[in-house]
N, C-alpha and C. Protein backbone atom coordinates (compact mmCIF):
# COMPACT_ATOMS: atom_id res chain seq x y z
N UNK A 1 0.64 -8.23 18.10
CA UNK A 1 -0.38 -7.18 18.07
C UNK A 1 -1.63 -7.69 17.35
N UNK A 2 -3.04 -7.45 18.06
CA UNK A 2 -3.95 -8.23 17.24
C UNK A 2 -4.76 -6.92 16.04
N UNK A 3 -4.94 -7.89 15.26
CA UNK A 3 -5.02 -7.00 14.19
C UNK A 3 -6.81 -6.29 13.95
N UNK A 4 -6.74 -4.81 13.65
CA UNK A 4 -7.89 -4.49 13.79
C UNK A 4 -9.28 -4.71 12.12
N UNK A 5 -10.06 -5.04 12.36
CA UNK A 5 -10.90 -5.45 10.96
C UNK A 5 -12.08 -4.13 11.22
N UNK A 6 -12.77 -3.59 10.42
CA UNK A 6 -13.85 -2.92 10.35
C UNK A 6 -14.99 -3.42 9.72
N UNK A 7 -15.88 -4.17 9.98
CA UNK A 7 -17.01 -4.41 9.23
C UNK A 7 -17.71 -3.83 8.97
N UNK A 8 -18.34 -3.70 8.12
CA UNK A 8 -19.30 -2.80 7.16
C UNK A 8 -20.26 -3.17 6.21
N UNK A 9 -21.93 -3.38 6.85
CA UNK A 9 -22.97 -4.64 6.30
C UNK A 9 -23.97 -3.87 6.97
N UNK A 10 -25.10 -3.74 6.26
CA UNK A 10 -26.55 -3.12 7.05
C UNK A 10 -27.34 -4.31 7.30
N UNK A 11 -26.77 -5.42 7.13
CA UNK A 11 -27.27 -6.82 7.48
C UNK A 11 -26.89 -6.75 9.21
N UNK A 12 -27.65 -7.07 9.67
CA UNK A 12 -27.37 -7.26 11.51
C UNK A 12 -27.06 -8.50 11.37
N UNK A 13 -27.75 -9.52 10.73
CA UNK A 13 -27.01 -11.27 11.08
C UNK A 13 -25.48 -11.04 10.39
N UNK A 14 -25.30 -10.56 9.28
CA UNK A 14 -24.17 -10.91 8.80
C UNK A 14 -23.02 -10.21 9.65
N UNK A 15 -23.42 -8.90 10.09
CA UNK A 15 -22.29 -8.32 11.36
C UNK A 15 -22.19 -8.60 12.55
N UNK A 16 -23.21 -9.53 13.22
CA UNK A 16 -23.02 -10.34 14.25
C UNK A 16 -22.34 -11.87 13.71
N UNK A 17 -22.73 -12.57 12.84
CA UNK A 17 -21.64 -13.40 12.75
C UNK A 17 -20.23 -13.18 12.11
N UNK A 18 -19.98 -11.99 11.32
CA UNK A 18 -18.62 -12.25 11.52
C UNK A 18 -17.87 -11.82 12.54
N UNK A 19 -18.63 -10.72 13.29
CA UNK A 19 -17.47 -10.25 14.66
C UNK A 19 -17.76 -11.54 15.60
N UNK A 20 -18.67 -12.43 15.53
CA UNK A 20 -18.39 -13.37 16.42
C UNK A 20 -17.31 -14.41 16.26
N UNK A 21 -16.88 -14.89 15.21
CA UNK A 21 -16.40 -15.87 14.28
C UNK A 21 -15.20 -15.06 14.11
N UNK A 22 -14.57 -14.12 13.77
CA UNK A 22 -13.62 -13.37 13.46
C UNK A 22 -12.83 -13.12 15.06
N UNK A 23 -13.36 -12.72 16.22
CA UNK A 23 -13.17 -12.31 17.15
C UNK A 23 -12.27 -14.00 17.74
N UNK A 24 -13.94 -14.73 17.87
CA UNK A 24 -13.03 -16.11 18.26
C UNK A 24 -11.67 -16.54 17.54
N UNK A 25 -11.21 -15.39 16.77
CA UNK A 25 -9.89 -16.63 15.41
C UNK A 25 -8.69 -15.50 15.87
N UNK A 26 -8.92 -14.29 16.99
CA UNK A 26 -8.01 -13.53 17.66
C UNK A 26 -8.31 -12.02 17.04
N UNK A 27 -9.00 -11.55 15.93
CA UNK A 27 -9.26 -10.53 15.75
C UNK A 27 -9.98 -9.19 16.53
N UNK A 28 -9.41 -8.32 16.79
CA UNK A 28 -9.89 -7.02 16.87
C UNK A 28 -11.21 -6.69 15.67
N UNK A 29 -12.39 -6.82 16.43
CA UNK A 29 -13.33 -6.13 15.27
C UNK A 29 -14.41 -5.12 15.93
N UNK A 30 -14.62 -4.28 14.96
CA UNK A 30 -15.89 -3.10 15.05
C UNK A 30 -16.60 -3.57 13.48
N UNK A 31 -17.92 -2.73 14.09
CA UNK A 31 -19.02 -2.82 12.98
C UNK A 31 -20.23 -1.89 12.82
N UNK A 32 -20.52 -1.58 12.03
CA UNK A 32 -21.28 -0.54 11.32
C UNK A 32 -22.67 -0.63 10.30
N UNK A 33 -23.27 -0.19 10.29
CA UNK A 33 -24.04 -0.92 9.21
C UNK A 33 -24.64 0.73 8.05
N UNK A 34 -23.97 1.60 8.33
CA UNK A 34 -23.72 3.03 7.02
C UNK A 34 -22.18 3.26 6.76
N UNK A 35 -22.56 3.61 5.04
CA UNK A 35 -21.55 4.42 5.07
C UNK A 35 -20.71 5.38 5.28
N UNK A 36 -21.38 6.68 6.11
CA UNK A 36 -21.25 7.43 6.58
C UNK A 36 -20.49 7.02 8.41
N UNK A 37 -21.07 6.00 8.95
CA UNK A 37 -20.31 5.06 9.92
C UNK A 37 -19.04 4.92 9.55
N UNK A 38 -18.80 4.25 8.62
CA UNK A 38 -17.97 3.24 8.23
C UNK A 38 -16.73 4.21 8.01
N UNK A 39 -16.72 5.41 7.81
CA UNK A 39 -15.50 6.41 7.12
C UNK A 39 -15.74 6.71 8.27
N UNK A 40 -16.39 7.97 9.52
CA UNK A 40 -15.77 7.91 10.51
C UNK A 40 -15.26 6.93 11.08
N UNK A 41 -15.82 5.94 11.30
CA UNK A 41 -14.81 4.88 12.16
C UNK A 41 -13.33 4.49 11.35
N UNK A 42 -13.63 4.59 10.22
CA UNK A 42 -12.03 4.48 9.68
C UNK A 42 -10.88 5.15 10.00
N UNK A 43 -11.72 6.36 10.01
CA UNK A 43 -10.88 7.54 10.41
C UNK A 43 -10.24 7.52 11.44
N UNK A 44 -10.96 7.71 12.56
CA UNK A 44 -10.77 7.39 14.23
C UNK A 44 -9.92 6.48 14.57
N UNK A 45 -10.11 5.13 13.94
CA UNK A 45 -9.89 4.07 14.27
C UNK A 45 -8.78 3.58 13.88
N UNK A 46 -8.60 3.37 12.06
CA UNK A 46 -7.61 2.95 11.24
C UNK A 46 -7.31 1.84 11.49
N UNK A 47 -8.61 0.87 10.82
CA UNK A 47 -8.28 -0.54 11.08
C UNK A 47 -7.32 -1.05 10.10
N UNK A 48 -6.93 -2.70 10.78
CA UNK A 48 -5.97 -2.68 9.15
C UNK A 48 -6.63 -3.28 8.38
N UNK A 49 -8.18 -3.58 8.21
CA UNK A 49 -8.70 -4.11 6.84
C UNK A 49 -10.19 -3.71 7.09
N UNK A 50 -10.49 -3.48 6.41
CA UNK A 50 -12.36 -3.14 5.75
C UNK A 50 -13.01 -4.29 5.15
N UNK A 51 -14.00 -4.60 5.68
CA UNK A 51 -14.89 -5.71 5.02
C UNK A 51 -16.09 -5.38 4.55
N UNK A 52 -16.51 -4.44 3.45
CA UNK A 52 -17.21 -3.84 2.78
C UNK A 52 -17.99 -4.08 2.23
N UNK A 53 -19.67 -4.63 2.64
CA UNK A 53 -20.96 -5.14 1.13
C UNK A 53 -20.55 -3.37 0.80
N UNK A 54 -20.90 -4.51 -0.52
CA UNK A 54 -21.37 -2.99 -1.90
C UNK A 54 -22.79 -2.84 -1.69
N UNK A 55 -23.37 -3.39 -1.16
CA UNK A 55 -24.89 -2.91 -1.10
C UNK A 55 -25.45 -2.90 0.09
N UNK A 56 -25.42 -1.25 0.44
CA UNK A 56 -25.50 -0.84 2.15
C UNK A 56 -26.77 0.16 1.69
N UNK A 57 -27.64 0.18 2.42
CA UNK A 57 -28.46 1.11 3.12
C UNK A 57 -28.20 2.76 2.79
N UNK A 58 -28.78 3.69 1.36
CA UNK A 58 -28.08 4.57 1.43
C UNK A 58 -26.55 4.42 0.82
N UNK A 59 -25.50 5.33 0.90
CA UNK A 59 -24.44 5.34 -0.03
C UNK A 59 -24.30 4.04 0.18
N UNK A 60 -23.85 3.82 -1.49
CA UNK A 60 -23.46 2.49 -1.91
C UNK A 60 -21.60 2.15 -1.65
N UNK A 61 -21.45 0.74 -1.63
CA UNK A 61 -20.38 0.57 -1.10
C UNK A 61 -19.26 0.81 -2.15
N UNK A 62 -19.38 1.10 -3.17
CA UNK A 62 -18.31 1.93 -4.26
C UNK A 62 -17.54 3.44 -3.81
N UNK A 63 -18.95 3.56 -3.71
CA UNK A 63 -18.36 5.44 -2.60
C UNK A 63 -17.65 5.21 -1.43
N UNK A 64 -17.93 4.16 -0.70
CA UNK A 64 -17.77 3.96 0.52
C UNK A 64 -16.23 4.05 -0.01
N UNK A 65 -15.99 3.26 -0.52
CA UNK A 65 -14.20 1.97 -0.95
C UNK A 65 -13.33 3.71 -1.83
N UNK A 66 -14.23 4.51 -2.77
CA UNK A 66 -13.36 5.80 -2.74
C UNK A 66 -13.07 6.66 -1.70
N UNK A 67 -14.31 6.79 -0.84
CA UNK A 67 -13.58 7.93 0.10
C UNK A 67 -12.94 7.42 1.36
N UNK A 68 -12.38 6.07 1.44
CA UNK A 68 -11.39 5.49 2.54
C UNK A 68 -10.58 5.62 2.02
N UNK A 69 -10.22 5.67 0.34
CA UNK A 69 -9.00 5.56 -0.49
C UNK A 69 -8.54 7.05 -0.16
N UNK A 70 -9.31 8.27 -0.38
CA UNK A 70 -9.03 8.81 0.22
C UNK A 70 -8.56 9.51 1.21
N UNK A 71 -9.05 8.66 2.46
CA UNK A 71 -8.37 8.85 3.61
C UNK A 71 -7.09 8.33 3.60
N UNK A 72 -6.88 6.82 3.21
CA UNK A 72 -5.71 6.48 3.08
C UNK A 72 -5.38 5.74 2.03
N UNK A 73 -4.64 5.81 1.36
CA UNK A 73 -4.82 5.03 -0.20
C UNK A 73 -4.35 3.93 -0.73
N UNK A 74 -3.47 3.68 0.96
CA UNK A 74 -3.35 2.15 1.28
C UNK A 74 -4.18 1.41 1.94
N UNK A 75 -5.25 1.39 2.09
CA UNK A 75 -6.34 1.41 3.05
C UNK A 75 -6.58 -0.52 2.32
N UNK A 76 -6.51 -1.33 3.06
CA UNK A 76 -7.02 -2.61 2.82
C UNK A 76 -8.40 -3.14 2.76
N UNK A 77 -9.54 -3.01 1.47
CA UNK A 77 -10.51 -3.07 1.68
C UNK A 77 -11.07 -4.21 1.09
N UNK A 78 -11.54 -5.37 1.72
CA UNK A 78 -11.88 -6.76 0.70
C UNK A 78 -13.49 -6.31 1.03
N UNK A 79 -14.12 -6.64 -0.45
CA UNK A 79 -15.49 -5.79 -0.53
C UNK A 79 -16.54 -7.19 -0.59
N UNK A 80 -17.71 -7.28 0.21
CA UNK A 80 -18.23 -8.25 -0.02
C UNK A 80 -19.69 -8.31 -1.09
N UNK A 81 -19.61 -9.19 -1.71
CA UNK A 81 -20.89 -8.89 -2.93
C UNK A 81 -22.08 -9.90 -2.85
N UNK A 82 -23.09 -9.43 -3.22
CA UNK A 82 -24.29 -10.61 -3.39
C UNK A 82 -23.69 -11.33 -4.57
N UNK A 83 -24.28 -12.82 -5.03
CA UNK A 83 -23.80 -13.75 -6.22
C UNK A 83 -24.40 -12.81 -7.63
N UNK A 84 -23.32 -12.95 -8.40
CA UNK A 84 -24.10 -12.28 -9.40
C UNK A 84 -23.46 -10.82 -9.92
N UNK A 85 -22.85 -10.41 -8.84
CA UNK A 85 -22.69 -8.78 -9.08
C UNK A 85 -21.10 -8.90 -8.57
N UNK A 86 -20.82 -9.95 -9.89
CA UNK A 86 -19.17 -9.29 -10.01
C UNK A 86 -18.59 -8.64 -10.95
N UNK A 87 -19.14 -7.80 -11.85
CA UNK A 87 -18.66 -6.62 -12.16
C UNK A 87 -18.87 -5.71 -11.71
N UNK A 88 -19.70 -5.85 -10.63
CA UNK A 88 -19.53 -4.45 -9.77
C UNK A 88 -18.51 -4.56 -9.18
N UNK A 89 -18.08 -6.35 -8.30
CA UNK A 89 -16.85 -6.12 -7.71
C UNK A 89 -15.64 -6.17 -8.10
N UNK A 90 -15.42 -6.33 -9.73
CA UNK A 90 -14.33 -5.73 -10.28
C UNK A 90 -13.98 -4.46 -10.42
N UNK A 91 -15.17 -4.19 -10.65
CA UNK A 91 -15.51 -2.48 -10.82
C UNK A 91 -14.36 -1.68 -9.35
N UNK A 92 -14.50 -2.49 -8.38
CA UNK A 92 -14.33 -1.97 -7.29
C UNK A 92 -12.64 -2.13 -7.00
N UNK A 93 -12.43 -3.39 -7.60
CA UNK A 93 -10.58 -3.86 -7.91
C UNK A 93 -10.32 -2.49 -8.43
N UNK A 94 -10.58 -2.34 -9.46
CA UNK A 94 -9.90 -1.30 -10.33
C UNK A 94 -9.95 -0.14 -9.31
N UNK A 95 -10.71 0.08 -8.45
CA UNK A 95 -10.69 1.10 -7.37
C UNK A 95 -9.89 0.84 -6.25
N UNK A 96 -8.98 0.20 -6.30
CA UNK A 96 -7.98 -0.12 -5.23
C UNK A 96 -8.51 -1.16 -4.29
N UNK A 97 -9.51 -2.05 -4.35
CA UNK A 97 -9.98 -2.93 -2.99
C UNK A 97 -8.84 -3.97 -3.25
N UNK A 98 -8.55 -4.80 -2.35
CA UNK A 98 -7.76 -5.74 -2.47
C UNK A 98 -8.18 -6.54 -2.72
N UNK A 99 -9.54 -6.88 -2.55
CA UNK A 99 -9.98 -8.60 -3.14
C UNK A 99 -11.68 -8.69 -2.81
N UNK A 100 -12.55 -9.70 -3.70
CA UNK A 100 -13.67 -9.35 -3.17
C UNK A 100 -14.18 -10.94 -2.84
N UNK A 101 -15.04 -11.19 -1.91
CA UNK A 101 -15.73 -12.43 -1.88
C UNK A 101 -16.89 -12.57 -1.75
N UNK A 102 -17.94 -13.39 -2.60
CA UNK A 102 -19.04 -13.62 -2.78
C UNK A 102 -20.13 -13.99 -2.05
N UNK A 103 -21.18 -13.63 -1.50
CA UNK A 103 -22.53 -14.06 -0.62
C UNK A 103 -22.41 -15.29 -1.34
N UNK A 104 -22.94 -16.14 -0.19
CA UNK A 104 -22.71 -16.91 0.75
C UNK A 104 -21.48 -17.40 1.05
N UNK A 105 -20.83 -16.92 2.24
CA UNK A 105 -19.21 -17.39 2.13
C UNK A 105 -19.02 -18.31 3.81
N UNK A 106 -18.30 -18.76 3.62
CA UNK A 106 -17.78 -19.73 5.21
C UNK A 106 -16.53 -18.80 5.68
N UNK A 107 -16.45 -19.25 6.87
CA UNK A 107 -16.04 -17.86 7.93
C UNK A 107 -14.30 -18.27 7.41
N UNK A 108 -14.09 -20.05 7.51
CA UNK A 108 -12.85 -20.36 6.57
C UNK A 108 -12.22 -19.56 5.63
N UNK A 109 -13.05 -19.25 4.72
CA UNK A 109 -12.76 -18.38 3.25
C UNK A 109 -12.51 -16.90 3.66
N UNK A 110 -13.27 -16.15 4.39
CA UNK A 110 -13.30 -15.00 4.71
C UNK A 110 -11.95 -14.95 6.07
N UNK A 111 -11.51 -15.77 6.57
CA UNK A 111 -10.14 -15.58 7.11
C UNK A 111 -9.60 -16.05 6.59
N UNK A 112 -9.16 -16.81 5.45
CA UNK A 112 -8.21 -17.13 4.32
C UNK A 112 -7.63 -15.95 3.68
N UNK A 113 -8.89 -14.81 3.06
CA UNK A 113 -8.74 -13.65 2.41
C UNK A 113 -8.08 -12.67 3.22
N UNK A 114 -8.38 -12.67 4.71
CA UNK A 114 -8.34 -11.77 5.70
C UNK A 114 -6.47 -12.27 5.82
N UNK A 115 -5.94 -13.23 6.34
CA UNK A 115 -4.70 -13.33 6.27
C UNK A 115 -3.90 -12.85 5.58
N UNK A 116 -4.18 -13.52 4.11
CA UNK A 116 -3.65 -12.67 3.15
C UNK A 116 -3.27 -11.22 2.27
N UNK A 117 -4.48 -11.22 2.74
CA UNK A 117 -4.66 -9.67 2.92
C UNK A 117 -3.33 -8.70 3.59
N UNK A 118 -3.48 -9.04 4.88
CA UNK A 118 -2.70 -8.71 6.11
C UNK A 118 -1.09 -9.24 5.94
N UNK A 119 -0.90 -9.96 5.25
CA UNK A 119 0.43 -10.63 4.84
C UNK A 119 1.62 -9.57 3.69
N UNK A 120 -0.14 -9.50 3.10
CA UNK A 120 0.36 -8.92 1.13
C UNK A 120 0.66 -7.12 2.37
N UNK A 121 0.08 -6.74 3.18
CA UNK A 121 0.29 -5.49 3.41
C UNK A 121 1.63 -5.14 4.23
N UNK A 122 2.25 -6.33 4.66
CA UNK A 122 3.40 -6.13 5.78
C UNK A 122 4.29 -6.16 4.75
N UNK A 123 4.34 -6.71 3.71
CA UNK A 123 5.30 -6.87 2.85
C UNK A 123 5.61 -6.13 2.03
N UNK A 124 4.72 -4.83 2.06
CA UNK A 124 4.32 -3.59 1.07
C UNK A 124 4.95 -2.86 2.18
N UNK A 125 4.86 -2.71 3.28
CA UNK A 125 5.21 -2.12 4.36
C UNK A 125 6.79 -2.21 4.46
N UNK A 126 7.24 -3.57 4.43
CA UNK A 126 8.89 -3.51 4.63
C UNK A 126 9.21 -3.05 3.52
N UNK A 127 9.20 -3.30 2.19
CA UNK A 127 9.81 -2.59 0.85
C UNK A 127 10.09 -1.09 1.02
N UNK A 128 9.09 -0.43 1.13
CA UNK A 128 8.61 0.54 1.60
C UNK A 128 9.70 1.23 2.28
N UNK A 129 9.74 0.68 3.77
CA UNK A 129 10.82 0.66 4.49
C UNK A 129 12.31 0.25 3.77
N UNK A 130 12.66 -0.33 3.58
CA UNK A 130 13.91 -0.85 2.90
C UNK A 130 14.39 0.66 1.58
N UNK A 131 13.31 0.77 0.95
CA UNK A 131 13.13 1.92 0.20
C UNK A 131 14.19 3.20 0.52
N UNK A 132 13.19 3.57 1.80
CA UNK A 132 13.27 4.52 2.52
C UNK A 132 14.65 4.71 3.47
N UNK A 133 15.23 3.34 3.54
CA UNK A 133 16.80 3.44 4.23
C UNK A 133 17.73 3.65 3.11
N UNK A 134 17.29 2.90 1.69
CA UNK A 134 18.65 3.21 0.50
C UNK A 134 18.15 4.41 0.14
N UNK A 135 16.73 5.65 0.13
CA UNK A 135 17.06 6.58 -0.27
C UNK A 135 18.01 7.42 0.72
N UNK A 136 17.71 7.18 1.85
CA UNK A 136 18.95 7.97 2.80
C UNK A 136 20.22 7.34 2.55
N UNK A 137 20.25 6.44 2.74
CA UNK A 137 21.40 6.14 2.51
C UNK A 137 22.94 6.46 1.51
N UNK A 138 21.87 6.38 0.29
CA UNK A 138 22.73 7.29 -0.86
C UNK A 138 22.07 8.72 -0.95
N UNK A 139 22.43 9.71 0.06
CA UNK A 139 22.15 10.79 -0.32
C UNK A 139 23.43 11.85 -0.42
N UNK A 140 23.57 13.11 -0.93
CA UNK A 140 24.11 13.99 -1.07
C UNK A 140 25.16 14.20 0.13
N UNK A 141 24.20 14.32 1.13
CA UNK A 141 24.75 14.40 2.92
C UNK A 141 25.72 13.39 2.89
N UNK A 142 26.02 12.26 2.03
CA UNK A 142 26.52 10.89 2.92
C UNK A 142 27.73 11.16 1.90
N UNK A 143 27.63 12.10 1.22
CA UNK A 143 29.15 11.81 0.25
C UNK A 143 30.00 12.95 0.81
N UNK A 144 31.32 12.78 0.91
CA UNK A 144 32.42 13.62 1.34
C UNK A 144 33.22 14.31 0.41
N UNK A 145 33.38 15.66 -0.11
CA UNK A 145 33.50 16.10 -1.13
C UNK A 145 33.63 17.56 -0.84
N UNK A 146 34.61 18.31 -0.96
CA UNK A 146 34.80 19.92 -0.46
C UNK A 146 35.51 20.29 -2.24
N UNK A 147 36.30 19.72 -2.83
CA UNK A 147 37.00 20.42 -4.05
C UNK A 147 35.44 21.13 -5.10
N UNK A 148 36.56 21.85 -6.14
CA UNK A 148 35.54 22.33 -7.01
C UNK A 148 35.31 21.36 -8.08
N UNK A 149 35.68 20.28 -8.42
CA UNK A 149 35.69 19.13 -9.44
C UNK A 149 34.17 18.70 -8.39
N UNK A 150 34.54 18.37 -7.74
CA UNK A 150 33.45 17.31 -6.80
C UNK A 150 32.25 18.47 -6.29
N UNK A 151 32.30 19.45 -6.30
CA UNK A 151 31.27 20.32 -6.42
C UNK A 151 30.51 20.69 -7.57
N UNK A 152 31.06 20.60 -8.37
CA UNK A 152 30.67 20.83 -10.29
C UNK A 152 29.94 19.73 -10.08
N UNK A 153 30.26 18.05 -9.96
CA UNK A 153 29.78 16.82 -10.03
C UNK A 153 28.64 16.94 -9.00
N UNK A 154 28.72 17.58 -7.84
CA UNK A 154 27.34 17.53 -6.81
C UNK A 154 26.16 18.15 -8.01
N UNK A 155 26.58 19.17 -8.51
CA UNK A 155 25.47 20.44 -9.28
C UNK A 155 24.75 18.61 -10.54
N UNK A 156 26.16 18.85 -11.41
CA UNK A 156 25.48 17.82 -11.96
C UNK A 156 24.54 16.50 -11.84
N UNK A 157 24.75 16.11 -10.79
CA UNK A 157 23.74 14.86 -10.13
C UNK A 157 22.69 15.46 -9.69
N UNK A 158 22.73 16.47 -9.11
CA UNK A 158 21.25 17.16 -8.90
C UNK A 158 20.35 17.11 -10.05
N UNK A 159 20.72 17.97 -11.36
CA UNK A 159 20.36 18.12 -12.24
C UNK A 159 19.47 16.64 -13.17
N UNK A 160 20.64 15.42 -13.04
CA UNK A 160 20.10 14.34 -13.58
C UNK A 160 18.94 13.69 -12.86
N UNK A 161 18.96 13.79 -11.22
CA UNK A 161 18.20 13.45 -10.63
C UNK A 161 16.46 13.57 -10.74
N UNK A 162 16.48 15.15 -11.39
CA UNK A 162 14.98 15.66 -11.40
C UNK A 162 14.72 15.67 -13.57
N UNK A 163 15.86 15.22 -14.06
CA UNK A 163 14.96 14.50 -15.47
C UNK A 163 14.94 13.67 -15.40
N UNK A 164 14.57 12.81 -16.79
CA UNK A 164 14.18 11.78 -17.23
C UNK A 164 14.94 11.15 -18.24
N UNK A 165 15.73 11.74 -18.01
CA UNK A 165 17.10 11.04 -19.00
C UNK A 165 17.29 9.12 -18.76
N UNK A 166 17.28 8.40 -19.69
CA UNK A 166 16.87 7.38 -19.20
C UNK A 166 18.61 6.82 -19.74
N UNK A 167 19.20 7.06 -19.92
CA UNK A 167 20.46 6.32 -19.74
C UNK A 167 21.94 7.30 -19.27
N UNK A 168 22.61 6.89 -18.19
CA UNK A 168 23.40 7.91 -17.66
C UNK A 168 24.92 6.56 -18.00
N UNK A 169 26.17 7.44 -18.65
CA UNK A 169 27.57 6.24 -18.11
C UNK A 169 28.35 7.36 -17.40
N UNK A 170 28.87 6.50 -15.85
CA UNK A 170 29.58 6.46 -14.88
C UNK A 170 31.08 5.76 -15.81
N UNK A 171 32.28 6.54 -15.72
CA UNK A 171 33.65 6.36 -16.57
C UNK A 171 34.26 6.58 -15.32
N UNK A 172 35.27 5.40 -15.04
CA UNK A 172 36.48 5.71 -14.21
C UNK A 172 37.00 4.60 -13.70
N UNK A 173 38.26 4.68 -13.25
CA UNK A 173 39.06 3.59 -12.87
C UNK A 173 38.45 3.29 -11.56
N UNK A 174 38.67 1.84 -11.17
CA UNK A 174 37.84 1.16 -10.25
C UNK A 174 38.61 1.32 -9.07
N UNK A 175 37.50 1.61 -7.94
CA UNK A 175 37.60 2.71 -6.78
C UNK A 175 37.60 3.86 -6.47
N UNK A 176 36.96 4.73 -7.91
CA UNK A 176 36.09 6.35 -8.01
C UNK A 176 34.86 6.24 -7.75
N UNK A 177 34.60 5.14 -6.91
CA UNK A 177 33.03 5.26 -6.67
C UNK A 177 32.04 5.56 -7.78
N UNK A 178 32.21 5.23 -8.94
CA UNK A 178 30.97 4.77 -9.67
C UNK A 178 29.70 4.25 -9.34
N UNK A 179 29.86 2.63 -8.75
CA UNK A 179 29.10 2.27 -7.75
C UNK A 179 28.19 3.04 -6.88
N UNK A 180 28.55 3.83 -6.20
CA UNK A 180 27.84 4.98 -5.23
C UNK A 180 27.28 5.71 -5.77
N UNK A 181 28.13 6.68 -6.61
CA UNK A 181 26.98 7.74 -7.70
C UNK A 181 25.82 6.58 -8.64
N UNK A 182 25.95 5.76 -9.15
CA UNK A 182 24.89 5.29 -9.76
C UNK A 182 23.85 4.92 -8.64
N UNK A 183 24.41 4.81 -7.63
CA UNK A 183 23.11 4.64 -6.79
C UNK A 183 22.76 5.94 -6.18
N UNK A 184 23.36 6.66 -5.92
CA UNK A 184 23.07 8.24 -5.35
C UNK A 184 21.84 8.71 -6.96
N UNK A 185 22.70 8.07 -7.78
CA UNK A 185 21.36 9.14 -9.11
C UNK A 185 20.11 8.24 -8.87
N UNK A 186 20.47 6.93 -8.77
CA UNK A 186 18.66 5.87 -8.67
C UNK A 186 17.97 6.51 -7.81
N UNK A 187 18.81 6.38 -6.56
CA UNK A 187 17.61 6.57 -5.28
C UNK A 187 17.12 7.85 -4.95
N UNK A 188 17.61 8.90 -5.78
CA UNK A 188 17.31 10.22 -5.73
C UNK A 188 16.32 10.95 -6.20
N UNK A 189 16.47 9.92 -7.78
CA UNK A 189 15.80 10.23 -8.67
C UNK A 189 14.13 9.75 -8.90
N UNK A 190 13.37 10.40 -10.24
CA UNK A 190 12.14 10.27 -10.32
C UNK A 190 11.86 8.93 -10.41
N UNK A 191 12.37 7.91 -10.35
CA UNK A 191 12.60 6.63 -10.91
C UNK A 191 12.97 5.83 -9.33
N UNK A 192 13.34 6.54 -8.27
CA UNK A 192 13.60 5.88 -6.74
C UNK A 192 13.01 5.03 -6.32
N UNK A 193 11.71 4.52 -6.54
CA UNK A 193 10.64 3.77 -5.91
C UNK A 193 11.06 2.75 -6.72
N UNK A 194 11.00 2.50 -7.99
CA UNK A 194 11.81 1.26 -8.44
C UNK A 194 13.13 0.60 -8.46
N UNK A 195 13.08 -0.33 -9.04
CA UNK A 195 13.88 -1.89 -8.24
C UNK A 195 15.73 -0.61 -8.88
N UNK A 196 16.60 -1.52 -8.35
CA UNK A 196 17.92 -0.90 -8.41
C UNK A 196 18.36 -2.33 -8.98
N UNK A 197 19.03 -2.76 -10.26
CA UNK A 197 19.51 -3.95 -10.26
C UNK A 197 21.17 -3.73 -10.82
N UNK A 198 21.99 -4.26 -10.16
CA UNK A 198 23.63 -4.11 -10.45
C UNK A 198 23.85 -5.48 -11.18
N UNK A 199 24.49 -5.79 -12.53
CA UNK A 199 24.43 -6.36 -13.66
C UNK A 199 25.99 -6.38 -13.42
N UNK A 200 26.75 -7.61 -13.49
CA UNK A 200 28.19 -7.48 -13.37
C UNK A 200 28.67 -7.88 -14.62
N UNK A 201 29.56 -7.31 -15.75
CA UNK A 201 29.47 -7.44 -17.00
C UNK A 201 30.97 -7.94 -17.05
């Protein structure tokens, strides 16, 4: 699938050479030269990366890089800067862009960033995914359990699930599924999005 880029530059040379140069290397590209452009077409469009000057014509490219975050707050935006004005483009890190590169750049460098970019996001994407199969996976639904012992224990795991109790012990002879409930409380809980690590003692 070829991947879509959005450019975003009130420079006409600089948005004709990179959709030319970008296009020839297999890219999908559009281009814009407002910010007000640049968020509808995001919208519409949902490219998978933004190539953003901070210094556009009218809203500046800081606003621009918040209200795509907005739209999506995974939104891949490498912001491009004149020499000189990189604390603006840190300024802009701290605002979620993924990376910024400096006026005057070679089309090399700017698909170096662009790969990576696109790499670091598939990989955010499968976790994500992987995530999303062990929270189903250990859920409530998946355990088999009708007595009132094992119903008392459903109430209770609910309960631990939505505090913050930061240390829980699982007691029982091996093959009570310990194992399972400690992962039924991880992946349930406020704490789900982080790592699960089993420590064999």
């Amino acid at each position: 699938m070829t991947n879509k880029i959005l450019i975003v530059d009130d420079e006409r040379v600089i948005r004709l050479y990179l959709k030319k140069n970008l296009m020839s290397r297999g890219f999908d590209v559009l281009t814009c030269e407002t910010g007000e452009d640049a968020l509808d077409l995001y919208t519409r469009e949902m490219p998978d990366v933004v190539l953003l000057d901070l210094k556009l014509s009218g809203e500046s490219g800081i606003e621009v890089l918040k209200k795509i975050r907005l739209v999506d707050e995974n939104a891949l935006v490498i912001i491009i800067t004149a020499h000189g004005m990189v604390t603006t483009a840190v300024q802009s890190m701290k605002l979620g862009a993924y990376d910024f590169i400096e006026k005057p750049f070679g089309i090399e460098q700017i698909t170096l960033i662009l790969k990576n970019a696109l790499e670091s996001s598939k990989l955010k994407r499968e976790v994500q995914r992987i995530k999303r199969e062990q929270k189903g996976r250990y859920g409530f639904d998946n355990i088999i359990g009708t007595s009132k012992t094992m119903q008392d224990l459903f109430k209770m795991m609910g309960k631990l699930c939505q505090s913050d109790t930061s240390c829980v012990l699982f007691q029982g002879e091996s093959g009570t599924g310990k194992d399972m409930f400690a992962k039924l409380l991880h992946y349930q809980s406020i704490r789900g999005d982080k790592p699960f690590i089993e420590i064999n003692c």
